[in-house]
Protein backbone atom coordinates (compact mmCIF):
# COMPACT_ATOMS: atom_id res chain seq x y z
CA UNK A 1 -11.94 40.05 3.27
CA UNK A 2 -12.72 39.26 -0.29
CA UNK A 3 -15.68 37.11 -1.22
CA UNK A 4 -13.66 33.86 -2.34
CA UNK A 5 -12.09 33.81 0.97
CA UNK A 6 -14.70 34.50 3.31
CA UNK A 7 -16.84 31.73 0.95
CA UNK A 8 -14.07 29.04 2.07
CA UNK A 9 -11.70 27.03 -0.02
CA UNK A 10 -12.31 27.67 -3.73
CA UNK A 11 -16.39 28.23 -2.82
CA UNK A 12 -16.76 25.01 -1.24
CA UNK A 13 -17.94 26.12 2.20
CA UNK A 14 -21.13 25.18 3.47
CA UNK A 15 -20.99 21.48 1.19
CA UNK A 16 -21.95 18.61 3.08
CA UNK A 17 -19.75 15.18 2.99
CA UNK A 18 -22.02 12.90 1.07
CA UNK A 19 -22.09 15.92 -1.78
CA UNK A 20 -18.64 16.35 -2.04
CA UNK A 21 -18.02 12.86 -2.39
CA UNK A 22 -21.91 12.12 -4.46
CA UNK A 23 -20.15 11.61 -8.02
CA UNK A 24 -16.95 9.24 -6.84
CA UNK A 25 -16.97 5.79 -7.50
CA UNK A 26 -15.88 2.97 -4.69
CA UNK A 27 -12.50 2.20 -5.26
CA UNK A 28 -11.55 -1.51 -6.38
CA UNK A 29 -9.11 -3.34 -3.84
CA UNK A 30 -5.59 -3.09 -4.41
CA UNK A 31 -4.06 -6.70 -5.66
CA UNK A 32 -0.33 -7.46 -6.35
CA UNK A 33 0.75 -10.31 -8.44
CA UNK A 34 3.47 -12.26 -7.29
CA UNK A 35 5.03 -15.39 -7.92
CA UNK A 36 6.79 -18.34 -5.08
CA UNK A 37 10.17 -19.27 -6.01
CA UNK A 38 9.06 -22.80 -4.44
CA UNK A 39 6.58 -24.25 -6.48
CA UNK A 40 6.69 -21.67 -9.28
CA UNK A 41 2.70 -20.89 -8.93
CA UNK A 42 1.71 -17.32 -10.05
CA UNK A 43 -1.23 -15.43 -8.23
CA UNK A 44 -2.65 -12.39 -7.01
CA UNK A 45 -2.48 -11.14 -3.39
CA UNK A 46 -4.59 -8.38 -1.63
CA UNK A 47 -2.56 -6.13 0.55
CA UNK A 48 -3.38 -7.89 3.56
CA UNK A 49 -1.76 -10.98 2.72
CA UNK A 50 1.78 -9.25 2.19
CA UNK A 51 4.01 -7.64 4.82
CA UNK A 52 7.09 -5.23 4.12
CA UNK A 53 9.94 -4.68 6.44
CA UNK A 54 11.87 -1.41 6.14
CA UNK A 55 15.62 -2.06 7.15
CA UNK A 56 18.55 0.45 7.31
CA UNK A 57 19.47 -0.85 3.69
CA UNK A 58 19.12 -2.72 1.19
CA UNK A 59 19.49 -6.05 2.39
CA UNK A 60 17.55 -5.37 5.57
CA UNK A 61 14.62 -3.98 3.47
CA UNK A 62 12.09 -7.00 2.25
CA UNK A 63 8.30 -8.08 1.29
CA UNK A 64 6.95 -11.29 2.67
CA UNK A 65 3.66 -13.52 2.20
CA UNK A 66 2.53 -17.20 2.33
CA UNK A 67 2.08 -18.82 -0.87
CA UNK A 68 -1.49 -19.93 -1.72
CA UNK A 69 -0.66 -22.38 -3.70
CA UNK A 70 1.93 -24.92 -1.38
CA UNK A 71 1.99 -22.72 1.76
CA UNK A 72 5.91 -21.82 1.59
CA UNK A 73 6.65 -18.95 3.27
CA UNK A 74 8.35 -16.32 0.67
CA UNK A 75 10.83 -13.20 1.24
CA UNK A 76 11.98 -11.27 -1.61
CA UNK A 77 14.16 -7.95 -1.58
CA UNK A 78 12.11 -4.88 -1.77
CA UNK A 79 13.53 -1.62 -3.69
CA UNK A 80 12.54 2.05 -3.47
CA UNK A 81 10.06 1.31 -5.83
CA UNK A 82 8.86 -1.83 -4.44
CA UNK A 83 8.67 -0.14 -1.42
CA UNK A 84 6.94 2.82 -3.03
CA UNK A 85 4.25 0.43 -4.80
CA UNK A 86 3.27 -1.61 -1.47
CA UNK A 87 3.18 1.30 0.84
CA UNK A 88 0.70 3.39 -1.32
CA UNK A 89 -1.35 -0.56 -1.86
CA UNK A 90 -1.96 -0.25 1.77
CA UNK A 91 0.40 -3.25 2.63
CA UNK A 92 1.26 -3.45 6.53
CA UNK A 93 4.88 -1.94 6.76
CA UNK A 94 7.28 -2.55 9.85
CA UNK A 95 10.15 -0.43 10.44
CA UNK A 96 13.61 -2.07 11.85
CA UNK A 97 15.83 -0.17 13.87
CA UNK A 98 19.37 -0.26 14.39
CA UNK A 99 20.20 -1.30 17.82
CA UNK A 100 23.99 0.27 17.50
């Protein structure tokens, strides 16, 4: 066995948690600006306040929240990238099924 190997993953063995992770900074929330079609406001949301619905297509596949600002509630179609963006923001995702 060779020393890098039997020393762990590129030398690392032995470290302790709060070492490896001494020199990181906390991460700033994740906010998404988005706009309601209702009364035209334009905010930011945290992930929390959105929720994404993965459908078998297109049209099945959307982002919704409650506007801030007059309280309508808002769905808007949500692409690959859309979908992409929110999952990685840590927005809650629900997948549909087909039932056929």
């Amino acid at each position: 066995m060779s020393e890098s190997s039997a020393s762990g993953v590129h030398g690392v063995s032995g470290m302790s948690v709060a070492a490896a992770f001494a020199g990181m900074r906390s991460a700033a929330p994740v906010v998404f600006r988005a706009g309601c079609p209702d009364c035209r406001g334009r905010f930011e949301l945290a992930a929390s306040a959105l929720r994404l619905a993965i459908g078998a297509s297109s049209r099945t596949t959307f982002y919704s929240f409650t506007c801030p600002d007059c309280g309508a509630a808002v769905r808007k179609p949500a692409g690959e990238r859309i979908v992409e963006l929110l999952t990685g923001g840590g927005v809650r995702t629900l997948r549909l099924h087909s039932t056929v």
